[in-house]
PDB file of N, CA and C in Angstrom:
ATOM      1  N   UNK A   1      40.295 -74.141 141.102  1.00  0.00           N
ATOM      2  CA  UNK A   1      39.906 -73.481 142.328  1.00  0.00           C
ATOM      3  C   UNK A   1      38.553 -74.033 142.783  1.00  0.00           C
ATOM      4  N   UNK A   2      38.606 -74.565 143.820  1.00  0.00           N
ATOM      5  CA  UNK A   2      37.049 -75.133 144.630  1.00  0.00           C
ATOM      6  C   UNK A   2      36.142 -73.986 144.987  1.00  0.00           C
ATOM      7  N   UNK A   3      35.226 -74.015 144.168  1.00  0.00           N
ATOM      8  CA  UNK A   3      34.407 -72.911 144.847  1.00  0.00           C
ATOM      9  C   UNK A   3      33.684 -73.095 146.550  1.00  0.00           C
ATOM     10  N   UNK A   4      33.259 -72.510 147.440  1.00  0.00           N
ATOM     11  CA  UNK A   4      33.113 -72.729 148.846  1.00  0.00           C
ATOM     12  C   UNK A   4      31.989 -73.802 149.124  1.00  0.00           C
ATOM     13  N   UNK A   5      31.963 -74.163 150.496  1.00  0.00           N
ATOM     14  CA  UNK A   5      31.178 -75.766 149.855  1.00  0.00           C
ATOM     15  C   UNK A   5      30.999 -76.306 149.537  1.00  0.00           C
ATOM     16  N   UNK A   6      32.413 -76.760 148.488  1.00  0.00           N
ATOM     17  CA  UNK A   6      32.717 -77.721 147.803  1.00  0.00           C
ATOM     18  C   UNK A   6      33.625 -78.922 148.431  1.00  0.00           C
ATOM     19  N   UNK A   7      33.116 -80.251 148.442  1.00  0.00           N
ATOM     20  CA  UNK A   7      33.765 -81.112 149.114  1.00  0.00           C
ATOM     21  C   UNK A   7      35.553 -81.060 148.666  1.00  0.00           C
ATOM     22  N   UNK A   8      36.356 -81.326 149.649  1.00  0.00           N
ATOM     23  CA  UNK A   8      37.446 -81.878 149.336  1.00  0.00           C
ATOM     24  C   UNK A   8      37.615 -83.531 149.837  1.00  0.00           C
ATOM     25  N   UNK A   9      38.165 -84.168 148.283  1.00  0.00           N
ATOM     26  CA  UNK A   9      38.406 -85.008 148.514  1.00  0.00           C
ATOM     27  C   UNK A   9      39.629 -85.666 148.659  1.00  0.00           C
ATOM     28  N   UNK A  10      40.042 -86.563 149.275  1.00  0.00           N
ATOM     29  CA  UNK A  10      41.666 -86.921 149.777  1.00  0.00           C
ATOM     30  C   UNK A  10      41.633 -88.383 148.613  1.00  0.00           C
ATOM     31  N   UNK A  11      42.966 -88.638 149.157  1.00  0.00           N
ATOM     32  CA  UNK A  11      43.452 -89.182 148.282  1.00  0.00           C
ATOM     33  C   UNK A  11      42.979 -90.583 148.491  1.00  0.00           C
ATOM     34  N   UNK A  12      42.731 -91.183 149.590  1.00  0.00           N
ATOM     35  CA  UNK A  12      42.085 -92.300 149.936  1.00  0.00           C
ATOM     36  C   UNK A  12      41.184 -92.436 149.212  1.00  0.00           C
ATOM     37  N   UNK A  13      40.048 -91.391 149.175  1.00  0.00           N
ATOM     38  CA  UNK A  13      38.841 -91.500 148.572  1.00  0.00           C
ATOM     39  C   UNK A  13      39.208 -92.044 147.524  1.00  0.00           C
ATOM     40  N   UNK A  14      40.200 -91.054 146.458  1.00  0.00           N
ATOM     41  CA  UNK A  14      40.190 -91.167 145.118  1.00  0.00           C
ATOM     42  C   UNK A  14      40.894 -93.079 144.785  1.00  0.00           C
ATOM     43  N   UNK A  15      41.306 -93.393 146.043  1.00  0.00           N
ATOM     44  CA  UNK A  15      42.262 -94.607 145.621  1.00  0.00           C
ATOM     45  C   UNK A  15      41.067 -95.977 145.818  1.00  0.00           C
ATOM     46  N   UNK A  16      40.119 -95.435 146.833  1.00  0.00           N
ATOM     47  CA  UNK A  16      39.212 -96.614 147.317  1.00  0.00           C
ATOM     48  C   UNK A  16      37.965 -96.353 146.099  1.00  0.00           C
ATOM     49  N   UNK A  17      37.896 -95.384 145.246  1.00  0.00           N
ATOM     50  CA  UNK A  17      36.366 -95.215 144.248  1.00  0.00           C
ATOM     51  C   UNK A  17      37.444 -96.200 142.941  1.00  0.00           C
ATOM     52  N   UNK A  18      38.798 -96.056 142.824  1.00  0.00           N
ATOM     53  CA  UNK A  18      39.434 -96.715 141.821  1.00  0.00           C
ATOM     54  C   UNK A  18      39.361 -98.250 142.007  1.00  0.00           C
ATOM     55  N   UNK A  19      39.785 -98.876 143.389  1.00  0.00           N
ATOM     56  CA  UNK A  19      39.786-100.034 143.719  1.00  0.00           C
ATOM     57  C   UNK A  19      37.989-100.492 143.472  1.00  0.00           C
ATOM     58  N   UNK A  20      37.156 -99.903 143.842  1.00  0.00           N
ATOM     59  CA  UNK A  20      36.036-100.356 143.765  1.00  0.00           C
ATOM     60  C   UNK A  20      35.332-100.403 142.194  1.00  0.00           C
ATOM     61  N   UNK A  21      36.100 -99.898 141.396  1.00  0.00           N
ATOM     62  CA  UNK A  21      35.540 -99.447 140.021  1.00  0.00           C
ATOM     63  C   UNK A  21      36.460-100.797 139.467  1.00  0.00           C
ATOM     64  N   UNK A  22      37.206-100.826 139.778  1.00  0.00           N
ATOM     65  CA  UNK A  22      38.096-101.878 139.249  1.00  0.00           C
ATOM     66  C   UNK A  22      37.644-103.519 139.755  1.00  0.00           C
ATOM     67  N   UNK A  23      37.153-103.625 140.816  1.00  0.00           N
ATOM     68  CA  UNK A  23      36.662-104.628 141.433  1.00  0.00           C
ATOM     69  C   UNK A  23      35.396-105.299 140.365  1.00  0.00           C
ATOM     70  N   UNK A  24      34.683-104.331 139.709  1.00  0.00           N
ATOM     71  CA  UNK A  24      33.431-104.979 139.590  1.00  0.00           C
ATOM     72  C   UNK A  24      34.167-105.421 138.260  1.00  0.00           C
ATOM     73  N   UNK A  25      35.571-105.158 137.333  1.00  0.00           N
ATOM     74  CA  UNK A  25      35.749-105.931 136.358  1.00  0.00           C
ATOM     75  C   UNK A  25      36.950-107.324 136.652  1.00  0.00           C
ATOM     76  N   UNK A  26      37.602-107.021 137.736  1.00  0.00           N
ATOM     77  CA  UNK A  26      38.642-107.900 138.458  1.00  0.00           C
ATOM     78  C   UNK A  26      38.117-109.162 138.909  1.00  0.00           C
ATOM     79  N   UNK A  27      36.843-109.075 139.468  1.00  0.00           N
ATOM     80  CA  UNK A  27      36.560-110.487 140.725  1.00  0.00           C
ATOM     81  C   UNK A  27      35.996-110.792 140.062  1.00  0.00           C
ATOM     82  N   UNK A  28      35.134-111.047 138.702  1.00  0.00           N
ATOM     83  CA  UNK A  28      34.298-112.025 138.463  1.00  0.00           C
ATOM     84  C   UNK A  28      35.612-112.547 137.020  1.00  0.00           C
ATOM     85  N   UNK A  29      36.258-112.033 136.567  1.00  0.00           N
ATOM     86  CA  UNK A  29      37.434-112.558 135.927  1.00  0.00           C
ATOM     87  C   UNK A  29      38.641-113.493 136.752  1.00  0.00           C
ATOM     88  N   UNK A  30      38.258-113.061 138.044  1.00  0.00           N
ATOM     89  CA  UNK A  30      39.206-114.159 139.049  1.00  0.00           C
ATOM     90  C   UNK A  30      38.537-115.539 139.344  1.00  0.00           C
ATOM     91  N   UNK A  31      37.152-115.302 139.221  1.00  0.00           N
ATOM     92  CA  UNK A  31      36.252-116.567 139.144  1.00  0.00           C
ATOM     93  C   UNK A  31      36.240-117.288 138.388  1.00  0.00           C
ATOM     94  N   UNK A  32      36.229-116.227 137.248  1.00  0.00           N
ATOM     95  CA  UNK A  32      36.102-117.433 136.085  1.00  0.00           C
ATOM     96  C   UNK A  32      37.295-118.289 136.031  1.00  0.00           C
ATOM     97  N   UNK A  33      38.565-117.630 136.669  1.00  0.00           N
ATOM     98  CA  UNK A  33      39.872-118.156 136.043  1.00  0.00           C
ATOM     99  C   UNK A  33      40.264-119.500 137.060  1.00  0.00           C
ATOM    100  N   UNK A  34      39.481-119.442 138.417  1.00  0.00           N
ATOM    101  CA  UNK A  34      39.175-120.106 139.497  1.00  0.00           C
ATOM    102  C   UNK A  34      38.618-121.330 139.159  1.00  0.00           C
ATOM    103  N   UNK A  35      37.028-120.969 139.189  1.00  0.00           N
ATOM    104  CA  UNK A  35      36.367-121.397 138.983  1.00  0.00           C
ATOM    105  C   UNK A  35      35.725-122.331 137.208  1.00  0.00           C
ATOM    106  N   UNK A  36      35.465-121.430 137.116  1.00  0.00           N
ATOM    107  CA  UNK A  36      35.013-121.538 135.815  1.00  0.00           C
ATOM    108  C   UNK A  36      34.018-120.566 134.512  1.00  0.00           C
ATOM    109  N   UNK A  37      33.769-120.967 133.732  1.00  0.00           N
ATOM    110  CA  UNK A  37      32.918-119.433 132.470  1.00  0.00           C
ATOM    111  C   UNK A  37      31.633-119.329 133.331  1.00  0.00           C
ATOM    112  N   UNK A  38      31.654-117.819 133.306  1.00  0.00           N
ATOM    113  CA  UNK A  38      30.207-117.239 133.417  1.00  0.00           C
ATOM    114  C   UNK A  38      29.585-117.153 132.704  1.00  0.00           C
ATOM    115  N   UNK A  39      28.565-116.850 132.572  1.00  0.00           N
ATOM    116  CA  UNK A  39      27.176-116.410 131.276  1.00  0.00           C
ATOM    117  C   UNK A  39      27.593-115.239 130.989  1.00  0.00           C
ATOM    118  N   UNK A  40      27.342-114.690 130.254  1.00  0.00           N
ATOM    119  CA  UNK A  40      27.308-112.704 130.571  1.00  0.00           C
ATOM    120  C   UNK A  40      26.111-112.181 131.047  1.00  0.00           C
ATOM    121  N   UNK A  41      25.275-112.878 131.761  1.00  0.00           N
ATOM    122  CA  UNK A  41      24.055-112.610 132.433  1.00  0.00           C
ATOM    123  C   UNK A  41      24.676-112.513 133.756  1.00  0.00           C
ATOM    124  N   UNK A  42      25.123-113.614 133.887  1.00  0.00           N
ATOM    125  CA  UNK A  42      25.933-113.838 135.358  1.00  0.00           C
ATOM    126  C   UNK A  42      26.905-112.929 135.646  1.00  0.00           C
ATOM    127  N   UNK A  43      28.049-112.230 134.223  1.00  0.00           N
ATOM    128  CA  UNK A  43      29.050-111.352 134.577  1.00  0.00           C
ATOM    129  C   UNK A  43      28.506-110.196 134.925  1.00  0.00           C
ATOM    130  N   UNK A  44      27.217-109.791 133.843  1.00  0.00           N
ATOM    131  CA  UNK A  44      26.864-108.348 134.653  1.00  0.00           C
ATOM    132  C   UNK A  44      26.157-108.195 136.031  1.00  0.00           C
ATOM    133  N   UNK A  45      25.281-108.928 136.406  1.00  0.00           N
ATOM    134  CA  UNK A  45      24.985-108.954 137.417  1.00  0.00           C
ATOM    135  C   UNK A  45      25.705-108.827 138.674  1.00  0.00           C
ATOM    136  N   UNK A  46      26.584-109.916 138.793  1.00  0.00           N
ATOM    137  CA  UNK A  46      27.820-109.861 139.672  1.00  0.00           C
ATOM    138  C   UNK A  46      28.550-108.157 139.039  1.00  0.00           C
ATOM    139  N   UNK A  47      28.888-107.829 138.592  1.00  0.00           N
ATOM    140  CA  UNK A  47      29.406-106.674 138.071  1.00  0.00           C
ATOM    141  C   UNK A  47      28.509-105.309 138.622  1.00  0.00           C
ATOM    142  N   UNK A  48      27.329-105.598 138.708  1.00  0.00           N
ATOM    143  CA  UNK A  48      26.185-104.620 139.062  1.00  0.00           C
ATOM    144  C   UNK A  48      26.081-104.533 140.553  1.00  0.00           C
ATOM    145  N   UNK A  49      26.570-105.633 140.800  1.00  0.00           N
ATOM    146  CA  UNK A  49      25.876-106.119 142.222  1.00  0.00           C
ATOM    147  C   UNK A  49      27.211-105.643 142.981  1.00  0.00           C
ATOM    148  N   UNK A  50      28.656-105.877 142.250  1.00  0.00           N
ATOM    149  CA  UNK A  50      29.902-105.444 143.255  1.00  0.00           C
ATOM    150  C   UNK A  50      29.933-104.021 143.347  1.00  0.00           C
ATOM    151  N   UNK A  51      29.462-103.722 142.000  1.00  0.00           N
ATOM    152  CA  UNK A  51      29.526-102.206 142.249  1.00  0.00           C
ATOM    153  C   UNK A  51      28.408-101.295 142.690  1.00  0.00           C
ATOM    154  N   UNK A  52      27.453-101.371 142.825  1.00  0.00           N
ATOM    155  CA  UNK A  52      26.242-101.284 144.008  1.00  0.00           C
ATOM    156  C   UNK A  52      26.709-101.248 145.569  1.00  0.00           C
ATOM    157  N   UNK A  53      27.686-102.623 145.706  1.00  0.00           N
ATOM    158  CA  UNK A  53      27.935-103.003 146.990  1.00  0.00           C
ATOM    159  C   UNK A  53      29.453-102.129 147.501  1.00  0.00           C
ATOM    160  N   UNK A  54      29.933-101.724 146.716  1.00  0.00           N
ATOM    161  CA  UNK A  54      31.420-100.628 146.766  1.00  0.00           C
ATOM    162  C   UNK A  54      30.712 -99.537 147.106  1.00  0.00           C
ATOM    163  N   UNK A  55      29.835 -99.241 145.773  1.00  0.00           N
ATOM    164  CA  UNK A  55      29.327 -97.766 145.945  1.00  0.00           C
ATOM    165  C   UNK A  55      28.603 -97.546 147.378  1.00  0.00           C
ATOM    166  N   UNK A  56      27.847 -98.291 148.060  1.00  0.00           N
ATOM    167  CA  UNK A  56      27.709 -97.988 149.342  1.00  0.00           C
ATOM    168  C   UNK A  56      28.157 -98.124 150.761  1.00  0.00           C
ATOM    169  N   UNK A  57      29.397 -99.197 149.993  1.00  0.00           N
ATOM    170  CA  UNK A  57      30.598 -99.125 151.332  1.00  0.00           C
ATOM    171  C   UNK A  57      31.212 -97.900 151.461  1.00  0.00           C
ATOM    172  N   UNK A  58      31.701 -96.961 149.564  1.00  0.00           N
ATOM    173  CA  UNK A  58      32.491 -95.892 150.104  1.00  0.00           C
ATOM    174  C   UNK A  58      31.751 -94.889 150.635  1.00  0.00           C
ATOM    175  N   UNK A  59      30.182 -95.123 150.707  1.00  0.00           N
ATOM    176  CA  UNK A  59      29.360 -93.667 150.913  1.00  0.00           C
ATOM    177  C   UNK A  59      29.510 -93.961 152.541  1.00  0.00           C
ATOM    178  N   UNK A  60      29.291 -94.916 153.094  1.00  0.00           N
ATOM    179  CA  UNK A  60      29.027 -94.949 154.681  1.00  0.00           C
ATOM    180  C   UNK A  60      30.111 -94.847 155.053  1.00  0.00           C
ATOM    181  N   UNK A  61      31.493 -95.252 154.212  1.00  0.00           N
ATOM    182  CA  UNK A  61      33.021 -94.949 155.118  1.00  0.00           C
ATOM    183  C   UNK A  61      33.616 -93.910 155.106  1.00  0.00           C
ATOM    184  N   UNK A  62      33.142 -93.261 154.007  1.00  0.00           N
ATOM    185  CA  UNK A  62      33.964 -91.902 154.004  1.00  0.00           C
ATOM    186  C   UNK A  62      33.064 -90.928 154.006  1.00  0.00           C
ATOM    187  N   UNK A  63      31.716 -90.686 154.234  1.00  0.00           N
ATOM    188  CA  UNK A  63      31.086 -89.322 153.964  1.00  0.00           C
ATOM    189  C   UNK A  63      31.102 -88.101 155.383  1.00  0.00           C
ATOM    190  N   UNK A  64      31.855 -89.164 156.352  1.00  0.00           N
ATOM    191  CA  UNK A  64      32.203 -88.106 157.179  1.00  0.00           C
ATOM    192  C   UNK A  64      33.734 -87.626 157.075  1.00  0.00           C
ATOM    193  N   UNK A  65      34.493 -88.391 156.334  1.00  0.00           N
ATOM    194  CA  UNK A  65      35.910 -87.743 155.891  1.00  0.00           C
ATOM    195  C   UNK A  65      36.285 -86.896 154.724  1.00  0.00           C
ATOM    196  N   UNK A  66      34.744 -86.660 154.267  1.00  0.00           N
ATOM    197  CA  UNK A  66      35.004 -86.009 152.892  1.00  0.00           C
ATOM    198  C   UNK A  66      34.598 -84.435 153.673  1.00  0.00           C
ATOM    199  N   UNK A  67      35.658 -84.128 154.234  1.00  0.00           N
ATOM    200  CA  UNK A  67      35.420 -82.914 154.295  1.00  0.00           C
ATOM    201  C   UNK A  67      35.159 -81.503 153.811  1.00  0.00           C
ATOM    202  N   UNK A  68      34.261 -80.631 154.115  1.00  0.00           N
ATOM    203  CA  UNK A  68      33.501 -79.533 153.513  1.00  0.00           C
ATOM    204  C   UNK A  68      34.590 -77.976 153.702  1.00  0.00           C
ATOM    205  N   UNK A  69      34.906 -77.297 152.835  1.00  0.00           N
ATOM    206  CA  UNK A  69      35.237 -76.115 153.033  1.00  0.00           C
ATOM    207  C   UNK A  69      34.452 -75.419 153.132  1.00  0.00           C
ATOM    208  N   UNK A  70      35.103 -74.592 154.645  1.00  0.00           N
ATOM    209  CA  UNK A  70      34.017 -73.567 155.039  1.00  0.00           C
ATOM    210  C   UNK A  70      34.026 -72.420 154.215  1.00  0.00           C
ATOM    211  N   UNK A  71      32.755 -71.551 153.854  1.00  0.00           N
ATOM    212  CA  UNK A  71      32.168 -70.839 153.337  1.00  0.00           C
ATOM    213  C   UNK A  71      33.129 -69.514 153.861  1.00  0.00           C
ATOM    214  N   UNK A  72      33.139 -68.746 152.545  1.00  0.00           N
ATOM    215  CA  UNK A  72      34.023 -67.234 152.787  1.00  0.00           C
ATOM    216  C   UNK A  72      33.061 -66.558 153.501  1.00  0.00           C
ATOM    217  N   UNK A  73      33.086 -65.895 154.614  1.00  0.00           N
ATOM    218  CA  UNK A  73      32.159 -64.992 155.360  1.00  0.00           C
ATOM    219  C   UNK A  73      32.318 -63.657 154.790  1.00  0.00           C
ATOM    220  N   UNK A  74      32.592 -62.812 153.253  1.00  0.00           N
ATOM    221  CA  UNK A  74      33.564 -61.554 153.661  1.00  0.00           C
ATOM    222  C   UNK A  74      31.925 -60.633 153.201  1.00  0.00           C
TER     223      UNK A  74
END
């Protein structure tokens, strides 16, 4: 049970925080497999840096779709 003023979140949200959590271990393993070996200086960074860069794509795309339940007036 959500207590009142508690965000609800949809399912998008939950599918785009997965894709982005998954990203920071996916794309620098697609590089390497591309490209070539990273350092592990280089993997975390890139790893830090994708997920830094997710985490504030999903805050500016969805923080007006994360809609608020209104408060019980009784």
């Amino acid at each position: 049970m959500r207590k009142p003023g508690e965000p609800i979140y949809l399912r998008k949200h939950v599918l785009a925080l997965l894709l982005a959590l998954l990203a920071t271990v996916v794309l620098p393993r697609i590089y390497e497999l591309l490209v070539g070996p990273l350092s592990l200086e280089a993997r975390l960074l890139s790893g830090l840096t994708i997920g830094v860069a997710g985490g504030l794509a999903l805050y500016f795309s969805f923080r007006e779709s994360a809609r608020n339940e209104p408060e019980n007036k009784e």
